[in-house]
C-alpha atoms as a PDB file:
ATOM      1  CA  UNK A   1       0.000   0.000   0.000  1.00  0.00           C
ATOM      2  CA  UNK A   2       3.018   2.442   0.649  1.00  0.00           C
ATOM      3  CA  UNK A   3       4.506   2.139  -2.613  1.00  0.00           C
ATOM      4  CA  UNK A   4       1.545   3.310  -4.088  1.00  0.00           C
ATOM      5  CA  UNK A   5       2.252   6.919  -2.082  1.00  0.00           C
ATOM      6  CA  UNK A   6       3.642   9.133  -4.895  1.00  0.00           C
ATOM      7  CA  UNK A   7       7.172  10.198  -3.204  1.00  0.00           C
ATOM      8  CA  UNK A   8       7.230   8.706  -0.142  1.00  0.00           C
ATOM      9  CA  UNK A   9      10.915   7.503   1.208  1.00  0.00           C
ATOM     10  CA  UNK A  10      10.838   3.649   0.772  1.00  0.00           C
ATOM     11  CA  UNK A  11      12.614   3.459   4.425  1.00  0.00           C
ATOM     12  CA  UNK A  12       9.313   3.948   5.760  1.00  0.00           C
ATOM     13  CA  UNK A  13       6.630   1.108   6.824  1.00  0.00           C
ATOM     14  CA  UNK A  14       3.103   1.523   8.423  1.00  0.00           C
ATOM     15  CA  UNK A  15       4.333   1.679  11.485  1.00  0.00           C
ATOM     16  CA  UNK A  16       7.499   4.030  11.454  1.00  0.00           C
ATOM     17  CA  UNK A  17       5.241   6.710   8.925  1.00  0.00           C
ATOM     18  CA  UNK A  18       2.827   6.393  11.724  1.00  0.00           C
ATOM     19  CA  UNK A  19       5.055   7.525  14.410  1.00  0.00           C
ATOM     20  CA  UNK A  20       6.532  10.139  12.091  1.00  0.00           C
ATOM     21  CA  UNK A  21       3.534  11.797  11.372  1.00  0.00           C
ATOM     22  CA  UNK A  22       2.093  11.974  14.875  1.00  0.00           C
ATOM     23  CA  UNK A  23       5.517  12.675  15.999  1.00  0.00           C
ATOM     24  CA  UNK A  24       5.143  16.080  13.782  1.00  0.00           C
ATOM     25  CA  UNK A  25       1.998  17.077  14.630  1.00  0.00           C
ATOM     26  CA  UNK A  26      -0.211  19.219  17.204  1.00  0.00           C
ATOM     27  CA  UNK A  27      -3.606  18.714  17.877  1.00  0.00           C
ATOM     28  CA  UNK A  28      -5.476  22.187  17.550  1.00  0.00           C
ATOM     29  CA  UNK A  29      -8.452  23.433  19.203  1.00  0.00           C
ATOM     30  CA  UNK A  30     -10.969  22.790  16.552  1.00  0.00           C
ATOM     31  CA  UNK A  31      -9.891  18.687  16.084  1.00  0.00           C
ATOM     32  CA  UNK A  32      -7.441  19.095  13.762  1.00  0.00           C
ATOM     33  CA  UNK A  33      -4.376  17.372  13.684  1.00  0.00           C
ATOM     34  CA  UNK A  34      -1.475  20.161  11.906  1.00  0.00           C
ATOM     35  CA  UNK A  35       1.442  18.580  10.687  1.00  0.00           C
ATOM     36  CA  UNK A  36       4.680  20.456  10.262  1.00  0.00           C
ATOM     37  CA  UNK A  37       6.368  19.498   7.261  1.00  0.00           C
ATOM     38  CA  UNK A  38       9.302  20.833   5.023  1.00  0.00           C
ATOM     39  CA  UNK A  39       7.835  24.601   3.991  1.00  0.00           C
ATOM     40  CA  UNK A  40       7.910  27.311   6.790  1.00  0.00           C
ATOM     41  CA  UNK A  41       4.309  28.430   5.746  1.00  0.00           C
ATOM     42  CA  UNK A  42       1.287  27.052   7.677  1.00  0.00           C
ATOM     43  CA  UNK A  43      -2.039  26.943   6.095  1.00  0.00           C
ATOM     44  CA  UNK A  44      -0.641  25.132   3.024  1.00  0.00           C
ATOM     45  CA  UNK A  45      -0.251  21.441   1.978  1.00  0.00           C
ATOM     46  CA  UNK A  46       2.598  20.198   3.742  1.00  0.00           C
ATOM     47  CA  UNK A  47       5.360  17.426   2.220  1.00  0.00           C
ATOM     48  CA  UNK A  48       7.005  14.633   4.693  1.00  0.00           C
ATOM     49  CA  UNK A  49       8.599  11.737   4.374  1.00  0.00           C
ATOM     50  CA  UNK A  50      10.613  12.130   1.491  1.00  0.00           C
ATOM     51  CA  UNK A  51       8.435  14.196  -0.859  1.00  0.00           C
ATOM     52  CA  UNK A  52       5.180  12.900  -0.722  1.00  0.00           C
ATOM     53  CA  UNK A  53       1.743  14.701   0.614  1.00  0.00           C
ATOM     54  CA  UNK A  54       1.567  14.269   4.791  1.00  0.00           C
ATOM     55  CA  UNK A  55      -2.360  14.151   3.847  1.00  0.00           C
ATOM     56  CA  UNK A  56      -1.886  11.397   1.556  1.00  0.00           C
ATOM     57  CA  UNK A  57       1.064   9.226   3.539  1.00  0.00           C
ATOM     58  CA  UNK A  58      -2.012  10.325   6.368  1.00  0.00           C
ATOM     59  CA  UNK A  59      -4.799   8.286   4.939  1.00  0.00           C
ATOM     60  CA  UNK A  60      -2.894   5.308   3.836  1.00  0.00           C
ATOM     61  CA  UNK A  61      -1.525   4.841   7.148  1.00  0.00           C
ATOM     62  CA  UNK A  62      -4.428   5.906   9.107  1.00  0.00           C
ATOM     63  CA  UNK A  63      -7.139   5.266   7.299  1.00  0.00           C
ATOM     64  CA  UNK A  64      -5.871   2.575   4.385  1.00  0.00           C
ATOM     65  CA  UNK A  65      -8.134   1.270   1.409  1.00  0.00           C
ATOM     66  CA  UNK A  66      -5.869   4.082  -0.550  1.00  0.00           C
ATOM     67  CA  UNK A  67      -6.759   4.318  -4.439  1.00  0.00           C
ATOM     68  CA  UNK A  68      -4.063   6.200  -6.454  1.00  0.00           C
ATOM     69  CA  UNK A  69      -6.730   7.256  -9.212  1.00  0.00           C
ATOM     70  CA  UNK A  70      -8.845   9.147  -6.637  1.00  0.00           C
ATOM     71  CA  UNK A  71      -7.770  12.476  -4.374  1.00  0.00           C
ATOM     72  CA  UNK A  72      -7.809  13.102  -0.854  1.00  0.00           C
ATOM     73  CA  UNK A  73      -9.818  15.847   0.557  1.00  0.00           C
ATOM     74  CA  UNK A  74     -10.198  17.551   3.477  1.00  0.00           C
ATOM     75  CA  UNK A  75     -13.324  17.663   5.238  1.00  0.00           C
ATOM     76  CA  UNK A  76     -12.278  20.062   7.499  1.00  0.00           C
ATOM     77  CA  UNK A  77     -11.078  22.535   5.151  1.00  0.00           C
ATOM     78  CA  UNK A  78      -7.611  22.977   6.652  1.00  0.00           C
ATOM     79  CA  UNK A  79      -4.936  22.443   4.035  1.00  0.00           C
ATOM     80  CA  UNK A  80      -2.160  20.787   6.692  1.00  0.00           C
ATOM     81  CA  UNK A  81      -4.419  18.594   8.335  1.00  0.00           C
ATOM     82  CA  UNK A  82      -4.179  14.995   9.006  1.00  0.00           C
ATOM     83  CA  UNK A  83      -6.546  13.716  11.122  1.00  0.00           C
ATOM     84  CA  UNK A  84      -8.238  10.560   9.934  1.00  0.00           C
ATOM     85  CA  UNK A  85     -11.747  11.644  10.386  1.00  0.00           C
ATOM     86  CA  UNK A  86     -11.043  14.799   8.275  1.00  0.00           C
ATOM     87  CA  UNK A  87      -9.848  13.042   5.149  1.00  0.00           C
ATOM     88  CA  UNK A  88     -11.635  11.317   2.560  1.00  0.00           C
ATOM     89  CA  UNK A  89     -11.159  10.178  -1.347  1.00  0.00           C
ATOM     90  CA  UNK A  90     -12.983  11.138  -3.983  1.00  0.00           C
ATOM     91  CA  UNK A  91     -12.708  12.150  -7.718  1.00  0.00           C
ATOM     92  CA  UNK A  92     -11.236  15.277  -9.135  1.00  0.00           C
ATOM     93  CA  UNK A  93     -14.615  16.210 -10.259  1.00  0.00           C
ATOM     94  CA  UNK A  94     -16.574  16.187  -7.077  1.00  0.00           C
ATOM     95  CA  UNK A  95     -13.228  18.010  -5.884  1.00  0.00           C
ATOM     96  CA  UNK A  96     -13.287  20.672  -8.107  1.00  0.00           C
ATOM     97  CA  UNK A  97     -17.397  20.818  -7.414  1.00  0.00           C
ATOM     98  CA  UNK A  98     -17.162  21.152  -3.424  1.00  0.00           C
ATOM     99  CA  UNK A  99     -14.729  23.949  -3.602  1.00  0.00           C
ATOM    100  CA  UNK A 100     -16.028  26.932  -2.810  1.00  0.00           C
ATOM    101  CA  UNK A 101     -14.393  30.727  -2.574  1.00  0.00           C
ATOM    102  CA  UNK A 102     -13.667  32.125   1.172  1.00  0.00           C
ATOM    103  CA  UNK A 103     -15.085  35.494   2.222  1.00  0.00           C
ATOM    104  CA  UNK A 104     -11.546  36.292   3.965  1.00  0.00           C
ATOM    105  CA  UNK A 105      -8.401  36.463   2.803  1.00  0.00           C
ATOM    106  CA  UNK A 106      -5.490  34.480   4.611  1.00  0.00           C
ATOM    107  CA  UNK A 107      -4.815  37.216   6.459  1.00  0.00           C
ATOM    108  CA  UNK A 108      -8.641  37.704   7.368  1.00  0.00           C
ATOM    109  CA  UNK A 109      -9.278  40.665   5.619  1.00  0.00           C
ATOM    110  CA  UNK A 110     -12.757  40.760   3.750  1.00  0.00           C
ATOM    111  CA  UNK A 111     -12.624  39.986  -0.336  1.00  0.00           C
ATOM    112  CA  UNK A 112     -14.395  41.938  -2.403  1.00  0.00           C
ATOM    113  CA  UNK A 113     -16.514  40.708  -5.357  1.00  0.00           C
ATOM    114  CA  UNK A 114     -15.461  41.242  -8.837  1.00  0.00           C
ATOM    115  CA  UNK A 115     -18.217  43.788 -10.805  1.00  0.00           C
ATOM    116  CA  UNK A 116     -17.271  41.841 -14.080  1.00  0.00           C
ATOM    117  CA  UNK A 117     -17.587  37.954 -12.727  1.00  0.00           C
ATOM    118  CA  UNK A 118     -19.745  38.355  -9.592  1.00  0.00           C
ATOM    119  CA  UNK A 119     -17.124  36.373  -7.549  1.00  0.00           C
ATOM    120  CA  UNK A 120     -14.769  37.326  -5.109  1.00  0.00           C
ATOM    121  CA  UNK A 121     -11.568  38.957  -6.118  1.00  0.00           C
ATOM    122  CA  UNK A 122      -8.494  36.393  -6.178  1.00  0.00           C
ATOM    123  CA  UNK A 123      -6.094  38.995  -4.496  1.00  0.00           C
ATOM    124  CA  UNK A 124      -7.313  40.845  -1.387  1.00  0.00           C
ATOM    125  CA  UNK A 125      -6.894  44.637  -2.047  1.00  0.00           C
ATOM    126  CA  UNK A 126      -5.288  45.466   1.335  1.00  0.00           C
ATOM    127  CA  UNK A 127      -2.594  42.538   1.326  1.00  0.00           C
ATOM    128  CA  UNK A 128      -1.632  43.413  -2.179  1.00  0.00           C
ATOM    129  CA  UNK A 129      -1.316  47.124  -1.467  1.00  0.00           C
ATOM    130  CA  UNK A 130       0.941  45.731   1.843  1.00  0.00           C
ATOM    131  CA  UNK A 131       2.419  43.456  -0.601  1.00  0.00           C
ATOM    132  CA  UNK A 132       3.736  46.467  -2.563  1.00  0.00           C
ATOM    133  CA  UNK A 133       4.741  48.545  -0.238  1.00  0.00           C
ATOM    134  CA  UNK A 134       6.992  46.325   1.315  1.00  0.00           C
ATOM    135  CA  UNK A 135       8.987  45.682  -2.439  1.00  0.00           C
ATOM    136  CA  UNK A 136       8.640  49.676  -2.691  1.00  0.00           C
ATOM    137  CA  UNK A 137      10.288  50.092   0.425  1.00  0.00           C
ATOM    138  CA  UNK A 138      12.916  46.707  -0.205  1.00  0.00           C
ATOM    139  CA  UNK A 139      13.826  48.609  -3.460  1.00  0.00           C
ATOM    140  CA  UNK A 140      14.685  51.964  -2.142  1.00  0.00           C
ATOM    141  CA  UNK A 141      16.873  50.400   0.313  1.00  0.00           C
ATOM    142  CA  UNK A 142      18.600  48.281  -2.295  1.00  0.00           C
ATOM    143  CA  UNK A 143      18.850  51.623  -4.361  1.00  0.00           C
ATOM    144  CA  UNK A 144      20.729  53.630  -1.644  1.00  0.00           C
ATOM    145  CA  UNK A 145      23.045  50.487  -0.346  1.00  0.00           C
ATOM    146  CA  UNK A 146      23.935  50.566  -4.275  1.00  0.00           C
ATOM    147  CA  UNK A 147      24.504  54.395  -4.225  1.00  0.00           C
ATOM    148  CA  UNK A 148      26.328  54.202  -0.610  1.00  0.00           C
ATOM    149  CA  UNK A 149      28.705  51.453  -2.036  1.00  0.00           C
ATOM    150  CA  UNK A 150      29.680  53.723  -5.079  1.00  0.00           C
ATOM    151  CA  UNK A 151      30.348  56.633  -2.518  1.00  0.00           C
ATOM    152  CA  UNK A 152      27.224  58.897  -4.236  1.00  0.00           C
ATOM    153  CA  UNK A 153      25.262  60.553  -1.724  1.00  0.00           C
ATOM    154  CA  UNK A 154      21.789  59.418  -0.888  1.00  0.00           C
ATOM    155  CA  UNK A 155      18.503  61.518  -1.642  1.00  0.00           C
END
C-alpha cells in the first residue's frame, strides 16, 4: 500500500510513517491534527517523508483502502491537516465541485466581489497594497546600499 504513495521515502513502513507523522503534529483546538512538514508556511499542503503529501502518507496509514486514481480531501477545510476523520477520497470532479471561494483572505481581511464575474476577487486589495509597499520600500533600500557602495550621496 506504501509504494503506491507518490514520493514517499521507501525506508518507511506503516508503522514508522505512523510515528513520524504523529511525531510532527499538534492537535489544535478545533480537532485538527497540523502537521509540520518541510515549507515554513502554515495553512498550506505540507510534504514529509521524502516528498510525498503528509495528507496522503495520512490516509494510507491511518485510514488505508488508498486508491491512487482518486484524491484526498479535506473535510475540514484545513490544508495541513491529518486527522483521519477529516480526510476522505474522492474524484477530481466532485473536488473541483465542493470547492467553494472564502469570504476572507489568509490574512482575514474581507474579499471583495469582482463587478465583471460576480465572484470574489483572487487577491485581497489590502494585502496586495501591503504586498507592494513592502517591495517599494525593499527597493529603495537596495537603491541607496547601491549608491552608498559607489560613494554617491543618498537623496
Amino acid at each position: 500500500m506504501l509504494s503506491q504513495v507518490r514520493g514517499l521515502s521507501r525506508h518507511f513502513t506503516a508503522e514508522t510513517l505512523r510515528a513520524y507523522l504523529l511525531d510532527r503534529s499538534t492537535r489544535t483546538e478545533g480537532g485538527c491534527l497540523v502537521v509540520r512538514g518541510y515549507g515554513s508556511r502554515r495553512g498550506v499542503p505540507q510534504k514529509v517523508a521524502g516528498r510525498a503529501w503528509a495528507h496522503i502518507a495520512a490516509y494510507v496509514v491511518f485510514v488505508g483502502d488508498y486508491d491512487p486514481g482518486l484524491e484526498v480531501d479535506h473535510v475540514c477545510g484545513v490544508p495541513d491537516c491529518i486527522e483521519p476523520t477529516h480526510l476522505r477520497q474522492l474524484s477530481h470532479a466532485e473536488n473541483c465541485r465542493d470547492r467553494r471561494q472564502q469570504p476572507r483572505c489568509r490574512n482575514g481581511h474581507d474579499r471583495e466581489i469582482d463587478t465583471r464575474t460576480g465572484r470574489y476577487r483572487k487577491v485581497c486589495r489590502r494585502c496586495n497594497s501591503d504586498a507592494q509597499r513592502r517591495w517599494r520600500a525593499r527597493q529603495a533600500r537596495q537603491v541607496a546600499e547601491g549608491r552608498a557602495w559607489y560613494g554617491r550621496a543618498t537623496d
